[in-house]
PDB file of N, CA and C in Angstrom:
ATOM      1  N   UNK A   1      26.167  55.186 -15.950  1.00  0.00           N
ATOM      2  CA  UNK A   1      26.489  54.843 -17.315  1.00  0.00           C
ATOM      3  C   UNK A   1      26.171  53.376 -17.604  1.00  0.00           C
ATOM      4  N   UNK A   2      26.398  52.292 -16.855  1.00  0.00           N
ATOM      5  CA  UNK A   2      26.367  51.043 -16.982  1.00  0.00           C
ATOM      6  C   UNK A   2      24.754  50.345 -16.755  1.00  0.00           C
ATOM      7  N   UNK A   3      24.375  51.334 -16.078  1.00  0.00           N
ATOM      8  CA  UNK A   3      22.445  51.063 -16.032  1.00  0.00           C
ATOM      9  C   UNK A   3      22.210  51.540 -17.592  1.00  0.00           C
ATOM     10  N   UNK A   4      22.255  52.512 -17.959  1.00  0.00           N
ATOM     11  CA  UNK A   4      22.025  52.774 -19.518  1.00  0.00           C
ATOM     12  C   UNK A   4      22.384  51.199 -20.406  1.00  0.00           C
ATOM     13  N   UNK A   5      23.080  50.618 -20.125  1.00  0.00           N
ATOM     14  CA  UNK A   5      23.556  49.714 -21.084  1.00  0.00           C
ATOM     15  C   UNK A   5      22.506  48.648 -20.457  1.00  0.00           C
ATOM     16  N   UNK A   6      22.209  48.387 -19.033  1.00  0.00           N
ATOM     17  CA  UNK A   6      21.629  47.104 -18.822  1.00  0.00           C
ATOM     18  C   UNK A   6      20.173  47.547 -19.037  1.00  0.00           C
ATOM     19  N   UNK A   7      19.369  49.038 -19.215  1.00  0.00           N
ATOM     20  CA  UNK A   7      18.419  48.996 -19.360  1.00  0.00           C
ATOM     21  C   UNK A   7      18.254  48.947 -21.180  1.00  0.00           C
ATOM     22  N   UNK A   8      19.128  48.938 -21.935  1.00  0.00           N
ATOM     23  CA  UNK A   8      19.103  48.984 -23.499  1.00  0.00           C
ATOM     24  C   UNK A   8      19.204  48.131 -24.067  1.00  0.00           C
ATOM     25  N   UNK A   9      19.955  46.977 -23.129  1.00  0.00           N
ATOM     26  CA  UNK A   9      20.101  45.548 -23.662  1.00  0.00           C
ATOM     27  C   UNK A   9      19.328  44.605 -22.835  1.00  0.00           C
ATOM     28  N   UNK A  10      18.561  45.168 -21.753  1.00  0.00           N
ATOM     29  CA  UNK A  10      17.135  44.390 -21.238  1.00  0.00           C
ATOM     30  C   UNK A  10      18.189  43.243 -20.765  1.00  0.00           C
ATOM     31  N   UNK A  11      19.194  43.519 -19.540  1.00  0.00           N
ATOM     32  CA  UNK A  11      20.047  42.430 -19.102  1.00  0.00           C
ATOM     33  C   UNK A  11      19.405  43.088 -17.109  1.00  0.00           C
ATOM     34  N   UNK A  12      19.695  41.883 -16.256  1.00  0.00           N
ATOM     35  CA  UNK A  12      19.342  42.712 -15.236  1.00  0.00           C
ATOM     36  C   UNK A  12      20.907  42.615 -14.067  1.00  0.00           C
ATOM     37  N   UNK A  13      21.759  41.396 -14.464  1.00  0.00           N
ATOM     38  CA  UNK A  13      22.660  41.587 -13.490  1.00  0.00           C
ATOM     39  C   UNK A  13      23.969  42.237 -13.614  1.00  0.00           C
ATOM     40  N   UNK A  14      24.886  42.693 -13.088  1.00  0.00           N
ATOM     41  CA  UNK A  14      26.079  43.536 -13.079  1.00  0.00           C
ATOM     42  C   UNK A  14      27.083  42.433 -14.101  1.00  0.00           C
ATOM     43  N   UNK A  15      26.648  41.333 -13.319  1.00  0.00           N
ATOM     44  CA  UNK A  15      27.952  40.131 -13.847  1.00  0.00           C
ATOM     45  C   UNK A  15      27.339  39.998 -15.072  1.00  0.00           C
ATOM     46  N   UNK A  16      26.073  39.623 -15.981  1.00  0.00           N
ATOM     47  CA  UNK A  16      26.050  39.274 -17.012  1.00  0.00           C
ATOM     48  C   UNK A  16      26.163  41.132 -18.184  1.00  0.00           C
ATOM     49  N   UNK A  17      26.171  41.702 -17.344  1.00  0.00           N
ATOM     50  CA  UNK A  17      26.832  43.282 -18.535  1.00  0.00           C
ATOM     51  C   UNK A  17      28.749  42.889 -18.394  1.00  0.00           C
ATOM     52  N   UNK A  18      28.896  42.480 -17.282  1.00  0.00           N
ATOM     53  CA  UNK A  18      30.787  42.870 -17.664  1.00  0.00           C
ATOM     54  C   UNK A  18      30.995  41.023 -18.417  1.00  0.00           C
ATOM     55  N   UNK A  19      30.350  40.428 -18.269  1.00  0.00           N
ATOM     56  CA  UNK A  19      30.496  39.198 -19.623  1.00  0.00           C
ATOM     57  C   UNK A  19      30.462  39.651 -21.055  1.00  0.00           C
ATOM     58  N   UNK A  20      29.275  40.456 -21.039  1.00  0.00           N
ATOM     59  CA  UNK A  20      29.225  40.923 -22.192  1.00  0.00           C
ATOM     60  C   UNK A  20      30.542  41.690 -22.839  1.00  0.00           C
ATOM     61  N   UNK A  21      30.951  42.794 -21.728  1.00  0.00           N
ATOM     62  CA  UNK A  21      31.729  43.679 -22.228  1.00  0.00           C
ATOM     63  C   UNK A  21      33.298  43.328 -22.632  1.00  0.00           C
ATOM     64  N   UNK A  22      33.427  41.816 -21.713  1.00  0.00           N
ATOM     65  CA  UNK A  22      34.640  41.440 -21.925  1.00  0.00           C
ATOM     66  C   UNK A  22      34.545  40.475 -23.320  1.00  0.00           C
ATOM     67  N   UNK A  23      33.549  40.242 -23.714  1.00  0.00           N
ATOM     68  CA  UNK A  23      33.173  39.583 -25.164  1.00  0.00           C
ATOM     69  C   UNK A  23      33.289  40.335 -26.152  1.00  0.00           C
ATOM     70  N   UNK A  24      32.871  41.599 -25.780  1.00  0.00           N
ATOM     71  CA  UNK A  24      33.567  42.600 -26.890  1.00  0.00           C
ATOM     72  C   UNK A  24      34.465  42.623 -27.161  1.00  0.00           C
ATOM     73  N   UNK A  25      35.353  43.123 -25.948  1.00  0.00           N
ATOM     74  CA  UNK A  25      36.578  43.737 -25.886  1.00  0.00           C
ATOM     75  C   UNK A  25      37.564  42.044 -26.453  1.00  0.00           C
ATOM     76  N   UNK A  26      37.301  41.073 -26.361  1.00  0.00           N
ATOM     77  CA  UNK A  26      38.147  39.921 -26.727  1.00  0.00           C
ATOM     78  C   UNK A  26      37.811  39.708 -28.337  1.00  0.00           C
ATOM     79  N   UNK A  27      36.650  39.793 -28.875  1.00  0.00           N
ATOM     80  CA  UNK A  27      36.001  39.923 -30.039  1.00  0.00           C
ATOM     81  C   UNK A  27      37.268  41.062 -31.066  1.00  0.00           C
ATOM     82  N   UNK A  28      36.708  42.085 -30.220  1.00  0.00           N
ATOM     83  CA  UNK A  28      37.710  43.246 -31.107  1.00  0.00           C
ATOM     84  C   UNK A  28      39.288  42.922 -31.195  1.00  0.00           C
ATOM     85  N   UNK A  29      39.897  42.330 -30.535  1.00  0.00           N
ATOM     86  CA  UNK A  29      41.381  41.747 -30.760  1.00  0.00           C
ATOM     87  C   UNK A  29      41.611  40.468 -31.409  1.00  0.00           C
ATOM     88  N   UNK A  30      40.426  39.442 -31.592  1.00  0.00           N
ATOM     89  CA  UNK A  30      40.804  38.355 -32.425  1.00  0.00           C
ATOM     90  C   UNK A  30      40.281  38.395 -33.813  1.00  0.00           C
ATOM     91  N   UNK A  31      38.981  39.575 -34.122  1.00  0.00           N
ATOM     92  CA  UNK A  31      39.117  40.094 -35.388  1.00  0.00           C
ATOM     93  C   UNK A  31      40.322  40.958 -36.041  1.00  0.00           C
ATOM     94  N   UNK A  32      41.122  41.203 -35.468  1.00  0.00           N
ATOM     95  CA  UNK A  32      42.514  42.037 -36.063  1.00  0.00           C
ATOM     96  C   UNK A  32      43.011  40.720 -36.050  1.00  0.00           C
ATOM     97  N   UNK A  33      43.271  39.719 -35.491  1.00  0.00           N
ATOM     98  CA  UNK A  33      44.160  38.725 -35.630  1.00  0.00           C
ATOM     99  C   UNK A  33      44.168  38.175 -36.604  1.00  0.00           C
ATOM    100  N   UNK A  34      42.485  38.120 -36.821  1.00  0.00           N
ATOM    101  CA  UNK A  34      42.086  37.325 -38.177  1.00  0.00           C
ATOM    102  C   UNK A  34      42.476  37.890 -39.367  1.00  0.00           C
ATOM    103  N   UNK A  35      42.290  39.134 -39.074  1.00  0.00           N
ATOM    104  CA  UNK A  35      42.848  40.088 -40.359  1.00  0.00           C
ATOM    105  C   UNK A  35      43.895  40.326 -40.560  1.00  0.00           C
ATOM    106  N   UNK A  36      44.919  40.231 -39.994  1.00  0.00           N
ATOM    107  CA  UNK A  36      46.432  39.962 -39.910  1.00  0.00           C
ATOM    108  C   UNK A  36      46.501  38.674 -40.743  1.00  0.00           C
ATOM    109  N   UNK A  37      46.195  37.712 -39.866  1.00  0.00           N
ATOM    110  CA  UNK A  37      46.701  36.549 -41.046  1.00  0.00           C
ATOM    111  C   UNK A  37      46.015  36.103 -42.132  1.00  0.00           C
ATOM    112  N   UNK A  38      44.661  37.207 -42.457  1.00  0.00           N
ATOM    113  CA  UNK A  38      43.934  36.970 -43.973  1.00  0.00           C
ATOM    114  C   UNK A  38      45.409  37.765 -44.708  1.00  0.00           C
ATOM    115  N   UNK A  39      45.631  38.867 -44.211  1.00  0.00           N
ATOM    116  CA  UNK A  39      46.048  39.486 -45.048  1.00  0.00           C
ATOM    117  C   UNK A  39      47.544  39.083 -45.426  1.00  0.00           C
ATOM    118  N   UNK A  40      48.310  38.816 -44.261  1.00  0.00           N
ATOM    119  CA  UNK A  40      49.806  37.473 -44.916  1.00  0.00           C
ATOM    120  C   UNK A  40      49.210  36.620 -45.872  1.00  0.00           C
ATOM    121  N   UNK A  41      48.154  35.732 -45.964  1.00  0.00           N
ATOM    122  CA  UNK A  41      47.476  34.804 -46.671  1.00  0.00           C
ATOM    123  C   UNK A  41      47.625  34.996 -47.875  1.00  0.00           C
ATOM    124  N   UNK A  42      46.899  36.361 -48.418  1.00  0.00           N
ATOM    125  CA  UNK A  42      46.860  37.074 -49.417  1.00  0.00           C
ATOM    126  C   UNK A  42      48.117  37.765 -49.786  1.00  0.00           C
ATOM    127  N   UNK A  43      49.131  38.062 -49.199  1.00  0.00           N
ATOM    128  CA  UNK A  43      50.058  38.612 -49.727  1.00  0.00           C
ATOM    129  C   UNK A  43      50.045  40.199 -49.204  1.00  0.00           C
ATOM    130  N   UNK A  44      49.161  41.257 -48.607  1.00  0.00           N
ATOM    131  CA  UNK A  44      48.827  42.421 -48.264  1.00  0.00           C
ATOM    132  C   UNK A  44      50.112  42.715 -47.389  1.00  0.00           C
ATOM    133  N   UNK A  45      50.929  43.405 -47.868  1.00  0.00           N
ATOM    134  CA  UNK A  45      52.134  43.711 -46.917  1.00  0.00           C
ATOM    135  C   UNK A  45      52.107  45.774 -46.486  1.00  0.00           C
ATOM    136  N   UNK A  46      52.585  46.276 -46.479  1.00  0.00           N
ATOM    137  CA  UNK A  46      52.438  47.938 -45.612  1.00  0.00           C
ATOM    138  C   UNK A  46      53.215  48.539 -46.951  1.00  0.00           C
ATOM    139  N   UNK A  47      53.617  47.957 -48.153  1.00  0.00           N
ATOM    140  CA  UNK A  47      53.831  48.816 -49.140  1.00  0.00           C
ATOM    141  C   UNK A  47      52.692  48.294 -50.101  1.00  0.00           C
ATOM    142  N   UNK A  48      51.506  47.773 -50.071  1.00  0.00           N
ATOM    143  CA  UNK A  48      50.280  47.774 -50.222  1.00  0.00           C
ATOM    144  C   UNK A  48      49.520  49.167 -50.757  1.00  0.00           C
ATOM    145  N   UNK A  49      49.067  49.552 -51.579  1.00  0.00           N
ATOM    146  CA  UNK A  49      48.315  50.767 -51.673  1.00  0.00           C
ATOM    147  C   UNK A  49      46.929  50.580 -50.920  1.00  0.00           C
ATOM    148  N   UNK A  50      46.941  51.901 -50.186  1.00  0.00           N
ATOM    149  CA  UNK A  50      45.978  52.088 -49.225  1.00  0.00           C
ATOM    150  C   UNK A  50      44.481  51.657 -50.064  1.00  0.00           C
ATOM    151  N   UNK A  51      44.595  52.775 -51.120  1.00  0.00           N
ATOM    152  CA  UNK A  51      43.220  51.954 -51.925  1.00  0.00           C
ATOM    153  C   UNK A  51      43.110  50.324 -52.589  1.00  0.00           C
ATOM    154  N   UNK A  52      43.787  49.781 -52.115  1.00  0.00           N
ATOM    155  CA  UNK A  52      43.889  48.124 -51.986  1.00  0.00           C
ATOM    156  C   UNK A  52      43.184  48.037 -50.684  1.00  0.00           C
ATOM    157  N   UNK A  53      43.970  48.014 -49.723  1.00  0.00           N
ATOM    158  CA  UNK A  53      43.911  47.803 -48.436  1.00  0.00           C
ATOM    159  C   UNK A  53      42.802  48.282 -47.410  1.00  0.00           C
ATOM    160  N   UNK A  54      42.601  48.899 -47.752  1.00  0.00           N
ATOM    161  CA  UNK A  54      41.365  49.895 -47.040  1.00  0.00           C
ATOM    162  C   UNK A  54      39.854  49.123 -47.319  1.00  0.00           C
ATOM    163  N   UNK A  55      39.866  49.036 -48.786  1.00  0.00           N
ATOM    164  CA  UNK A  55      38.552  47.867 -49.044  1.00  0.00           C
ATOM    165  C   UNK A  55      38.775  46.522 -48.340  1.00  0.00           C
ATOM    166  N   UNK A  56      39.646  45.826 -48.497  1.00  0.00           N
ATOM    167  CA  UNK A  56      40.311  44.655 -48.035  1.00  0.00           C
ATOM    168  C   UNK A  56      40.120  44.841 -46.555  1.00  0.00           C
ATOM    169  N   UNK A  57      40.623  45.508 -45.944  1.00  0.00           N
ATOM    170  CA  UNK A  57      40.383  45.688 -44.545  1.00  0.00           C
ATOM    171  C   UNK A  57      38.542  45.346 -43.792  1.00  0.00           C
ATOM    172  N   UNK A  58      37.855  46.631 -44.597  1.00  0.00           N
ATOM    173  CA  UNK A  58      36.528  46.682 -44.029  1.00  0.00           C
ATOM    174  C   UNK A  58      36.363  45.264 -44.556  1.00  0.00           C
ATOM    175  N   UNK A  59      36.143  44.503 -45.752  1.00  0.00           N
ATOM    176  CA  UNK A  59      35.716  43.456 -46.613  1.00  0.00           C
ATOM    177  C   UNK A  59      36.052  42.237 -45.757  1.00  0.00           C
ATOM    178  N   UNK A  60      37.359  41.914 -44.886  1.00  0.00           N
ATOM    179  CA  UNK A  60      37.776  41.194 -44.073  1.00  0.00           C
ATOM    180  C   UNK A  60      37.272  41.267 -42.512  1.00  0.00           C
ATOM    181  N   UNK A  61      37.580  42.386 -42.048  1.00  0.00           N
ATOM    182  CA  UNK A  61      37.254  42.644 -40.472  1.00  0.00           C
ATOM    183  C   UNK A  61      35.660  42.996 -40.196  1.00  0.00           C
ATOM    184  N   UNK A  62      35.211  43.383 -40.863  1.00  0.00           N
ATOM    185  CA  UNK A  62      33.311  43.367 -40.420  1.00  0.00           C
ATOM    186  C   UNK A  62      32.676  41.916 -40.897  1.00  0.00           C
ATOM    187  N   UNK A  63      32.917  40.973 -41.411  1.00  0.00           N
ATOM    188  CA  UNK A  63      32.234  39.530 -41.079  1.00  0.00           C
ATOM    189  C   UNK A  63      32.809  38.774 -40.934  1.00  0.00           C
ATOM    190  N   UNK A  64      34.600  38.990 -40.072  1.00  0.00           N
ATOM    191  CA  UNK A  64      35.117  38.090 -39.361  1.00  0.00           C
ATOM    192  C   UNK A  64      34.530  38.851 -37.871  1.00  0.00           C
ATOM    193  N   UNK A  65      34.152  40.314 -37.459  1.00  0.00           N
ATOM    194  CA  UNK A  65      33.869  40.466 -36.184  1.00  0.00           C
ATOM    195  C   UNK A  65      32.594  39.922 -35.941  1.00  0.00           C
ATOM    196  N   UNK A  66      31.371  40.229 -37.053  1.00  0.00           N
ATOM    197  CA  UNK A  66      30.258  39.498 -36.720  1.00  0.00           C
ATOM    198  C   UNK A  66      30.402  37.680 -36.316  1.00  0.00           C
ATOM    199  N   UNK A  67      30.994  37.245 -36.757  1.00  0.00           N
ATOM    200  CA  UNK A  67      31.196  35.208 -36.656  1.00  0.00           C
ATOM    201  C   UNK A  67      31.778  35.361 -35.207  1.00  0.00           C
ATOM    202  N   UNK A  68      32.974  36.023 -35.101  1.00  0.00           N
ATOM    203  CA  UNK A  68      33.555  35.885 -33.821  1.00  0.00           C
ATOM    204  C   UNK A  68      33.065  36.141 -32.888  1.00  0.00           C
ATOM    205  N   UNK A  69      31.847  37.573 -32.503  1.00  0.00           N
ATOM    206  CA  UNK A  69      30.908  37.861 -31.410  1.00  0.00           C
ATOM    207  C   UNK A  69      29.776  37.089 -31.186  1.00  0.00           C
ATOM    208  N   UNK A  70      29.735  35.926 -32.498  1.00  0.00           N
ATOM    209  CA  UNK A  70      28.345  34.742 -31.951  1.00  0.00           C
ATOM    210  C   UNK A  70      29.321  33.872 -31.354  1.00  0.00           C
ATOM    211  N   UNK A  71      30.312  33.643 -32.068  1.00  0.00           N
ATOM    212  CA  UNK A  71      31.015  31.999 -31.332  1.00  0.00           C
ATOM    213  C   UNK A  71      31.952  32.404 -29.792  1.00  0.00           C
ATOM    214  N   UNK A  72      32.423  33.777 -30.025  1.00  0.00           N
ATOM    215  CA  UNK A  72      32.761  34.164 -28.411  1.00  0.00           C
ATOM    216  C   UNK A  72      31.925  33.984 -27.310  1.00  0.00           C
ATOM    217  N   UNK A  73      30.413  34.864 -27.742  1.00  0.00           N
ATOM    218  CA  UNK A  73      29.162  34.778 -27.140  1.00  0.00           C
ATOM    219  C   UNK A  73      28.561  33.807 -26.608  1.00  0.00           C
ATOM    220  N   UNK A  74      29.120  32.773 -27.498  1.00  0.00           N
ATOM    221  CA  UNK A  74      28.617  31.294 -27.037  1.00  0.00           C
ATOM    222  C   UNK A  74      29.196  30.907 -26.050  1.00  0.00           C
ATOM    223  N   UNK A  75      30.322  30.950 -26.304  1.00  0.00           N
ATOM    224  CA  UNK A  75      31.864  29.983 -25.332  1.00  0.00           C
ATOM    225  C   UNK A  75      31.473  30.947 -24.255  1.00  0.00           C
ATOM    226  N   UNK A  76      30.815  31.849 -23.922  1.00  0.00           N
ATOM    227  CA  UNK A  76      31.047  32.527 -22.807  1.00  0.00           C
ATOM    228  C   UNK A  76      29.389  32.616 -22.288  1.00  0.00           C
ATOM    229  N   UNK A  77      28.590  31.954 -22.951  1.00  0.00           N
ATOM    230  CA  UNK A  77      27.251  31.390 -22.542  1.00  0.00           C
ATOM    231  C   UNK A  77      26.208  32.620 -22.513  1.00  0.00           C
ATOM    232  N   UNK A  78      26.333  33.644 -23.749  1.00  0.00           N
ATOM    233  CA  UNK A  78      25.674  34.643 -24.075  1.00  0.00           C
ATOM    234  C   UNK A  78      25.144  34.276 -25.443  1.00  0.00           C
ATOM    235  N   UNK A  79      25.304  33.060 -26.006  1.00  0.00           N
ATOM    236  CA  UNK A  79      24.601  33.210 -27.613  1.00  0.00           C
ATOM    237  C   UNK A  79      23.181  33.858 -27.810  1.00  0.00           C
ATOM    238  N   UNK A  80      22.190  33.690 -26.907  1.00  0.00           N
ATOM    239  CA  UNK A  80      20.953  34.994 -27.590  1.00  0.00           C
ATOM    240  C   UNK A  80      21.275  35.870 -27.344  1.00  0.00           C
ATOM    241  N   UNK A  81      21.976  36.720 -26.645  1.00  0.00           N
ATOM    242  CA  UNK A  81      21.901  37.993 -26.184  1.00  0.00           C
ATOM    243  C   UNK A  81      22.817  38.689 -27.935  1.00  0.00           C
ATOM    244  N   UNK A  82      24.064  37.717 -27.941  1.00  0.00           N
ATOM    245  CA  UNK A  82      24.734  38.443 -29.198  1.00  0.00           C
ATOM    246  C   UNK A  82      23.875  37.703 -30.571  1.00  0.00           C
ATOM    247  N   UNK A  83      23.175  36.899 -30.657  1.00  0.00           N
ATOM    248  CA  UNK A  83      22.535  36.803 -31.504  1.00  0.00           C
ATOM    249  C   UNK A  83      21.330  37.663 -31.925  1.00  0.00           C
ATOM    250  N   UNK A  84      21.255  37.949 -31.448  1.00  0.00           N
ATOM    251  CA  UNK A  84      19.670  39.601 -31.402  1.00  0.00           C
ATOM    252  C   UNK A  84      20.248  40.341 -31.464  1.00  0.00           C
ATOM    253  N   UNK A  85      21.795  40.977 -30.717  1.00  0.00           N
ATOM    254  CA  UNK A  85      22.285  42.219 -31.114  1.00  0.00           C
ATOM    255  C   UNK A  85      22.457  41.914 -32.299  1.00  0.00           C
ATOM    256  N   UNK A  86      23.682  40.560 -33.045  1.00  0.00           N
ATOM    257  CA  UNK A  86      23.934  40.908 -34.466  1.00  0.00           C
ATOM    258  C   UNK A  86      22.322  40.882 -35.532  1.00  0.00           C
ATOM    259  N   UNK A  87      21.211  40.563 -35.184  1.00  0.00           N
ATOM    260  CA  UNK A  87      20.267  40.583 -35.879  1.00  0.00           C
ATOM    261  C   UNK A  87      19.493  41.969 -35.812  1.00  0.00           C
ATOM    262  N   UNK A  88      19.879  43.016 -34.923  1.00  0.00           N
ATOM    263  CA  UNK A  88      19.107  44.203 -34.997  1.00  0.00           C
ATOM    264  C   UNK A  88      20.485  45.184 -35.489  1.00  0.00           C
ATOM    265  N   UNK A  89      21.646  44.689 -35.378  1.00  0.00           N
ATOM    266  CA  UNK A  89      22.824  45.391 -36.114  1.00  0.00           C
ATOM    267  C   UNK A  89      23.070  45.366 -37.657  1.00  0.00           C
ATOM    268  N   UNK A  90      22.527  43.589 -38.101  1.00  0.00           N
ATOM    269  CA  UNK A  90      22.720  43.833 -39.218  1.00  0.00           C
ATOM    270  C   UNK A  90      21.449  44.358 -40.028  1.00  0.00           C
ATOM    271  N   UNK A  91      20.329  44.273 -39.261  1.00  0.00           N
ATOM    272  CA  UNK A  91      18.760  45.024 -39.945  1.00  0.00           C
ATOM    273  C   UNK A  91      18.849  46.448 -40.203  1.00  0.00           C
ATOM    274  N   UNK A  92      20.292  47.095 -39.433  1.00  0.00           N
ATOM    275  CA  UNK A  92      20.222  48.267 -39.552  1.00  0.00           C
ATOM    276  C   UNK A  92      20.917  48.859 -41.072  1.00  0.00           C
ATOM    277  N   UNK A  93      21.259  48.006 -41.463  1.00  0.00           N
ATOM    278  CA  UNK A  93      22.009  47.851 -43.057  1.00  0.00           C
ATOM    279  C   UNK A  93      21.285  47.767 -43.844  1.00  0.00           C
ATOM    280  N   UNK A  94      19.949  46.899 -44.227  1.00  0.00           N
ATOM    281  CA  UNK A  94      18.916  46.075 -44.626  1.00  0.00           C
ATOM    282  C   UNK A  94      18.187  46.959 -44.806  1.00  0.00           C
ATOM    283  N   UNK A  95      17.785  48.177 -43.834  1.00  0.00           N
ATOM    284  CA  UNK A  95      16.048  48.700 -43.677  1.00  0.00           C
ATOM    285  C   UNK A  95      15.932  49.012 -45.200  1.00  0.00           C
ATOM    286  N   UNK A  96      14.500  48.950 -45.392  1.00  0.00           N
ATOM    287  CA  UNK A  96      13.642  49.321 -46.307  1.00  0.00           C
ATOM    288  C   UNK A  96      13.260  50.650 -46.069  1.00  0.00           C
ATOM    289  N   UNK A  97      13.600  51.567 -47.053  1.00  0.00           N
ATOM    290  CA  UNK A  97      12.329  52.739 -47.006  1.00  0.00           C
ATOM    291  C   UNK A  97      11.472  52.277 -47.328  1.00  0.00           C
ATOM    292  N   UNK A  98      10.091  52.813 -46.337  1.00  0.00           N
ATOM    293  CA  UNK A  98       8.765  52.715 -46.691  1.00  0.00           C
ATOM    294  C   UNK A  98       8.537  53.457 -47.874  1.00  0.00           C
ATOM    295  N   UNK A  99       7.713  52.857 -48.665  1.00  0.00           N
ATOM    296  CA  UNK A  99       6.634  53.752 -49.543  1.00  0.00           C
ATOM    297  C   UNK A  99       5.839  54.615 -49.335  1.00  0.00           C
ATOM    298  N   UNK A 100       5.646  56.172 -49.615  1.00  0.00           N
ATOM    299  CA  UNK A 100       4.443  56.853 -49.423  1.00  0.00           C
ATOM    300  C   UNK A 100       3.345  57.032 -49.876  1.00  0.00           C
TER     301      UNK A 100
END
């Protein structure tokens, strides 16, 4: 399973895939953090209507996780590797249909 990942992300050693993975996994808990205290900030409390909150949520936590997986990435001495993922992650939003 873990060769799949180092042959997809063109990485070759064991130690620089579990850097990565622990950059995730730290990424994904300090974007909820962030979103926790956007949302005290704002006032967003759990008697909130979901159709408030639900936009607010995605609108908050997908480009506080993108910022946090370059500057984690960094501090942990991976900035190209997560800089090319977030640039072929966010192209995947972007594409153009071709013309026929």
């Amino acid at each position: 399973m873990f060769d799949k990942f180092k042959v997809k992300w063109n990485i070759t050693s064991n130690w620089q895939l579990a850097i990565i993975l622990i950059v995730f996994s730290i990424t994904g808990s300090a974007a909820l953090v962030v979103r926790r205290f956007v949302f005290e900030w704002i006032g967003i409390t759990s008697e909130t209507s979901m159709w408030l909150k639900v936009p607010l949520y995605i609108l908050v936590l997908v480009p506080a996780y993108q910022i946090l997986l370059i500057i984690i990435g960094a501090i942990f001495g991976q900035y190209r590797f997560f800089y090319e993922f977030q640039k072929k992650s966010i192209g995947r939003f972007y594409r153009r249909k071709e013309k026929k």
